[in-house]
Protein backbone atom coordinates (compact mmCIF):
# COMPACT_ATOMS: atom_id res chain seq x y z
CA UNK A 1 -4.59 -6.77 -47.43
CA UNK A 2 -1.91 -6.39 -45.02
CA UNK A 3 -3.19 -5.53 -41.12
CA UNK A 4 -0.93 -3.51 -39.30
CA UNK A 5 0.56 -4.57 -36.46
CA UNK A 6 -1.19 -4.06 -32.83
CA UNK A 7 -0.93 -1.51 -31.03
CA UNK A 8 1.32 -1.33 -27.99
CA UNK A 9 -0.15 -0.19 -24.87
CA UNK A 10 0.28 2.28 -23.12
CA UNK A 11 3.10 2.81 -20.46
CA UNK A 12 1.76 2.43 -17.09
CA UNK A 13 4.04 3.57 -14.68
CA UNK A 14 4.10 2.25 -11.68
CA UNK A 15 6.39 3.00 -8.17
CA UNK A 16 6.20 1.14 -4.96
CA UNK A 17 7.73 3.54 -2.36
CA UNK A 18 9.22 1.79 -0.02
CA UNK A 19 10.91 2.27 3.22
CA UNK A 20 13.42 -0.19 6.20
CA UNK A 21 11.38 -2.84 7.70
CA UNK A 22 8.87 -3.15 5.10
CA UNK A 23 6.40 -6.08 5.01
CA UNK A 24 7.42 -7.71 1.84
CA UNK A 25 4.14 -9.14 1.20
CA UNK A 26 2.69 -6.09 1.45
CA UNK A 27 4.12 -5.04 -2.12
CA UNK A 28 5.46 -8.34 -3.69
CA UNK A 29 1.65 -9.69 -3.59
CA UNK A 30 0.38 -6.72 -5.64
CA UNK A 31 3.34 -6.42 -7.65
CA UNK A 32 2.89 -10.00 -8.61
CA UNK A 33 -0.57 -8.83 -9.72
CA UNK A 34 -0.06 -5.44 -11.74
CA UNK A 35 3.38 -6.15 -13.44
CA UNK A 36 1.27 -8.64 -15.79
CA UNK A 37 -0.93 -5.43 -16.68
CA UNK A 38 -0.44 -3.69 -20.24
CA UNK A 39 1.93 -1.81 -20.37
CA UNK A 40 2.76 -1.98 -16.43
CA UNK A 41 6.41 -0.27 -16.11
CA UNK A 42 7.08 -1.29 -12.30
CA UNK A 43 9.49 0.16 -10.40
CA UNK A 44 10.90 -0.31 -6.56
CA UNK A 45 11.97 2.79 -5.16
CA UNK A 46 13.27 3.85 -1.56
CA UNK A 47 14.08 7.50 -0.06
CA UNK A 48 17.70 5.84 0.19
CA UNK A 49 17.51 3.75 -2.87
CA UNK A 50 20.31 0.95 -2.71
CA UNK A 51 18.99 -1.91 -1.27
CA UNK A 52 16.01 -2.42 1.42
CA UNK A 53 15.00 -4.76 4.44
CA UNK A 54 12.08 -6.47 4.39
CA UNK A 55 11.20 -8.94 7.51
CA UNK A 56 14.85 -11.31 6.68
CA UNK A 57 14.55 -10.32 2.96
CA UNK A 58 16.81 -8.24 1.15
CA UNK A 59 15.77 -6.50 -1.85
CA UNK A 60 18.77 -4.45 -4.21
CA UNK A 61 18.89 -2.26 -6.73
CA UNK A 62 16.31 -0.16 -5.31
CA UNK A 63 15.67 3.24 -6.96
CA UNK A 64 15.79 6.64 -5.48
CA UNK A 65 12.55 8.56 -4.95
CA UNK A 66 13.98 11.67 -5.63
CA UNK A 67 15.43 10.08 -9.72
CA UNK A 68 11.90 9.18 -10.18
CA UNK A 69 10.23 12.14 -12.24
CA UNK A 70 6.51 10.93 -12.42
CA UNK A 71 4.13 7.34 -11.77
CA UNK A 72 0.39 6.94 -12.92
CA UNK A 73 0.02 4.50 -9.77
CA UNK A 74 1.81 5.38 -6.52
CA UNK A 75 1.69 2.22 -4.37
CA UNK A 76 2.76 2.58 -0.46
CA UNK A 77 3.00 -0.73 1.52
CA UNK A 78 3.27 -1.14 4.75
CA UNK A 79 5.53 -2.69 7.98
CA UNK A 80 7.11 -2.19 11.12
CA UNK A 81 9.11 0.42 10.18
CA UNK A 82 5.50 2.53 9.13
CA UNK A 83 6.62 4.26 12.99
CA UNK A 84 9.71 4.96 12.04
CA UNK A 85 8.89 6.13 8.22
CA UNK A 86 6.42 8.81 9.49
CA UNK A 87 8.74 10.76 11.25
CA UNK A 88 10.59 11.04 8.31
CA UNK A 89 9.60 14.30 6.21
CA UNK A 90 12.30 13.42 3.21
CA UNK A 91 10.06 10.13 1.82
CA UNK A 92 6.32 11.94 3.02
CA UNK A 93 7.64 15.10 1.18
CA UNK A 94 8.39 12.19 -2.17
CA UNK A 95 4.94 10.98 -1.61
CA UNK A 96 3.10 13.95 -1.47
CA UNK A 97 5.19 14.89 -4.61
CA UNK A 98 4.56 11.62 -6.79
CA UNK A 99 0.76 11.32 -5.78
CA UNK A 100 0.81 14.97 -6.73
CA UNK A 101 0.57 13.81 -10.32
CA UNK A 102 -0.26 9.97 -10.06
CA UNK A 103 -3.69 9.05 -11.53
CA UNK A 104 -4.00 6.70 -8.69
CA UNK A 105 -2.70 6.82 -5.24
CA UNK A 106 -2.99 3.45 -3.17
CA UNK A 107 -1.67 1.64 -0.58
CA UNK A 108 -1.47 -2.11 1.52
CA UNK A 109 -1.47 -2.32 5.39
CA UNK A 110 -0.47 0.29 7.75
CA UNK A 111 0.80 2.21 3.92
CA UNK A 112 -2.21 3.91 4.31
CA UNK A 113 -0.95 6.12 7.61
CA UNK A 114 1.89 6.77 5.62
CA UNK A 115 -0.60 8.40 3.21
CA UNK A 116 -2.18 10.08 5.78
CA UNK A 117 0.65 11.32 7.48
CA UNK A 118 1.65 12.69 4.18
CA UNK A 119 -1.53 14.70 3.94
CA UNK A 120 -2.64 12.59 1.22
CA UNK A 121 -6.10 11.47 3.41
CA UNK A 122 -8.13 14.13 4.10
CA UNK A 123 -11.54 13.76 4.67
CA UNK A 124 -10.91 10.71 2.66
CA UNK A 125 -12.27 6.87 3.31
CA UNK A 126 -9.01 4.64 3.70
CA UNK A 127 -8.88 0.70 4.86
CA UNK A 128 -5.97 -0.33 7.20
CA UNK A 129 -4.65 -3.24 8.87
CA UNK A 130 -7.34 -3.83 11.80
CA UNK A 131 -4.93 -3.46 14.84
CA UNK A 132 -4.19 0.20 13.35
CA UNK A 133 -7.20 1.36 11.36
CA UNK A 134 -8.54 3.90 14.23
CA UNK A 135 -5.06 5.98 14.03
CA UNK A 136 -6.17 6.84 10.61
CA UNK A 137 -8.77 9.18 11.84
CA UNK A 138 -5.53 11.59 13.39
CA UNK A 139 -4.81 12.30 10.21
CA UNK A 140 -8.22 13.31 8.73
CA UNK A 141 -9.55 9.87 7.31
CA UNK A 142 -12.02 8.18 7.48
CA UNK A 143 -11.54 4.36 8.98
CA UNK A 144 -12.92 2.01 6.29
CA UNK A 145 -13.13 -1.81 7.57
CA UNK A 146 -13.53 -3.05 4.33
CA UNK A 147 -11.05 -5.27 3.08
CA UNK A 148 -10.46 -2.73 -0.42
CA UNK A 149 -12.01 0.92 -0.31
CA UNK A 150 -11.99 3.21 -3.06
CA UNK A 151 -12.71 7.01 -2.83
CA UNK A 152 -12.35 9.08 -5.92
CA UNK A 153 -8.63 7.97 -7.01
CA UNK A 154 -7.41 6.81 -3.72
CA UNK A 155 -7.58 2.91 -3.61
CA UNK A 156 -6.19 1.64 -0.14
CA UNK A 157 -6.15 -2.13 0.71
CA UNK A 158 -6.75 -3.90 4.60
CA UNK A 159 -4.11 -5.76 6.15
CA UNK A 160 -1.19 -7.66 4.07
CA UNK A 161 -2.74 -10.40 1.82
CA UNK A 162 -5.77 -7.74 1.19
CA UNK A 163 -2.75 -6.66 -1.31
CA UNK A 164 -3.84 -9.40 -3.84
CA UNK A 165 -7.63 -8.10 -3.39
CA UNK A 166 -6.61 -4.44 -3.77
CA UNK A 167 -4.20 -5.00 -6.75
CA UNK A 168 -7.14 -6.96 -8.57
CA UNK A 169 -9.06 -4.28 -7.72
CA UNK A 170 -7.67 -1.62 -9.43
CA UNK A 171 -6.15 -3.79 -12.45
CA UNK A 172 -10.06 -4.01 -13.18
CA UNK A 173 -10.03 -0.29 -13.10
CA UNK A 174 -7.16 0.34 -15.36
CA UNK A 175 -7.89 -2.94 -18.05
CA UNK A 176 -11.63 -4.41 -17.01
CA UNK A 177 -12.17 -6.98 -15.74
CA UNK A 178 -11.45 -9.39 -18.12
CA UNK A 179 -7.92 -8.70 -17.57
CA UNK A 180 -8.25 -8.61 -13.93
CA UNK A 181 -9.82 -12.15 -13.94
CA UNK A 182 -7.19 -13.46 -16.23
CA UNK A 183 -4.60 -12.25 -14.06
CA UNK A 184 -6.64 -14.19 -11.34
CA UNK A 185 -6.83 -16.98 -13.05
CA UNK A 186 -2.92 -17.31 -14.33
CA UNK A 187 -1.65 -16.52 -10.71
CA UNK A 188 -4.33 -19.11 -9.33
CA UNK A 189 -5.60 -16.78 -6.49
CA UNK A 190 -8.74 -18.70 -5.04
CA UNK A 191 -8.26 -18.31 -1.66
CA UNK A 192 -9.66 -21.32 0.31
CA UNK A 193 -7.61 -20.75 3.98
CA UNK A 194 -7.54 -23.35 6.78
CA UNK A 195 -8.94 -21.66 9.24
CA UNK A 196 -11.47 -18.69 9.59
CA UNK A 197 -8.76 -16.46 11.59
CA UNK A 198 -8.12 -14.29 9.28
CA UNK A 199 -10.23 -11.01 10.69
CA UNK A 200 -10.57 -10.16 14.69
CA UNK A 201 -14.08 -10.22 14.42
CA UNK A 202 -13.97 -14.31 13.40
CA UNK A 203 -10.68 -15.57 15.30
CA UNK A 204 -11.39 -17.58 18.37
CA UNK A 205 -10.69 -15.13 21.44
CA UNK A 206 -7.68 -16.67 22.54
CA UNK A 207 -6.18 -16.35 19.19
CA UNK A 208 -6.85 -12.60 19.26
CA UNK A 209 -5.53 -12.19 22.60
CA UNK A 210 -2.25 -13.34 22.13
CA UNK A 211 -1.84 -11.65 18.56
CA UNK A 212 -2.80 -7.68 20.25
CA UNK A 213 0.17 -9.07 22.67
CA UNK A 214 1.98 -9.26 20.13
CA UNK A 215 1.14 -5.91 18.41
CA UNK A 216 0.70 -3.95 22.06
CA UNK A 217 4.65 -4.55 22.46
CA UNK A 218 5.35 -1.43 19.78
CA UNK A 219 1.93 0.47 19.96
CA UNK A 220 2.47 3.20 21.94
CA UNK A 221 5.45 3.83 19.51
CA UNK A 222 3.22 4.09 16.70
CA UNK A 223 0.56 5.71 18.51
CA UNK A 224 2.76 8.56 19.62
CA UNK A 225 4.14 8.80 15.75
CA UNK A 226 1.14 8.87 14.36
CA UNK A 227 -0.15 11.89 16.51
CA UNK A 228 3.25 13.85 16.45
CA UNK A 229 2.92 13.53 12.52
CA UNK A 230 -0.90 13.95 12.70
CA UNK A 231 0.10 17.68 14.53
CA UNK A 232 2.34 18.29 11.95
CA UNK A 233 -0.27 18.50 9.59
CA UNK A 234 -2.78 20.65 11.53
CA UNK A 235 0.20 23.07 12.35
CA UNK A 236 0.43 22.87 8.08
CA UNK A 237 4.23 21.25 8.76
């Protein structure tokens, strides 16, 4: 008796929106992760498209927002140029329109005030990068420390390498966790760091000090974006 062939999976569409001055770990660390899903269709895409800067790293062939026509995961990363990004209503305007009809709408870092500023956060949880989690709450959210939250489809991961934890995350929501952990295990991802830095609450003091010097130089930038885009949604802009 002959078997027929397996099936094929699925497509799973999947679009990293990404904007200038990017963190590029941010996205390549869960793109590593969910490109070796089933079916997993992944696809860069800018409000520019052409080609995008990423912290000395330049990525081409970047699509357009606006060409893509739907995604089942909408993925927004975060970076530097998260101030500059929510001022600008052309990419929240391709967010709100892709997570619109995405079965999942996530995010890495400071991606997730992007969703929020977006109007994508309301009255949700959402985890951040620590030095910005509290400006989540200007936009309606709820700041979750954790290093992945989940509430209802929204999946939002901490601070830059919480990108590998998020992505494995929700690859055991899409396949199980079988897959997940086989992913895991073929990217090696057993995290055994140096030094127990890694969170403000376990860094020694000095440590802390001089990295909030380093993150004070551009936050009252980003504070003042985020509440100019925060009163754009309570005036319903």
């Amino acid at each position: 008796m002959t078997q027929s062939p397996p099936k094929k999976p699925a497509p799973l569409h999947i679009v990293f929106a990404l904007f200038p001055d990017v963190t590029h770990l941010d996205f390549t660390g869960p793109h590593q992760i969910l490109s070796r899903l089933p079916g997993a269709q992944v696809v860069i895409a800018s409000e520019a498209g052409g080609e995008i800067e990423a912290e000395g790293l330049v990525f081409a062939r970047v699509a357009r927002l606006a060409d893509l026509e739907h995604c089942d995961l909408l993925c927004v990363p975060g970076g530097f140029g998260v101030t500059q990004a929510m001022a600008d209503e052309a990419y929240l305007a391709q967010l709100r329109r892709l997570a619109a009809g995405a079965r999942y709408v996530t995010s890495v870092c400071t991606g997730s005030l992007l969703l929020g500023a977006a109007g994508l956060l309301r009255g949700r949880r959402a985890a951040c990068h620590w030095a910005w989690r509290d400006q989540l709450a200007l936009f309606g959210a709820i700041p979750d420390p954790a290093r992945v939250a989940r509430d209802g489809n929204v999946f939002t991961g901490g601070g830059v390498t919480a990108g590998i934890d998020f992505a494995l995350t929700i690859a055991a929501e899409i396949a199980g966790p079988d897959v997940a952990q086989a992913i895991q295990l073929a990217v090696e991802y057993a995290p055994a760091p140096p030094f127990d830095a890694g969170r403000p609450e376990t860094a020694p003091p000095a440590v802390l000090e001089r990295v909030q010097a380093i993150y004070g130089r551009g936050m009252d930038a980003r504070w003042a974006a985020a509440r100019a885009a925060g009163e754009r949604l309570l005036a319903g802009v």
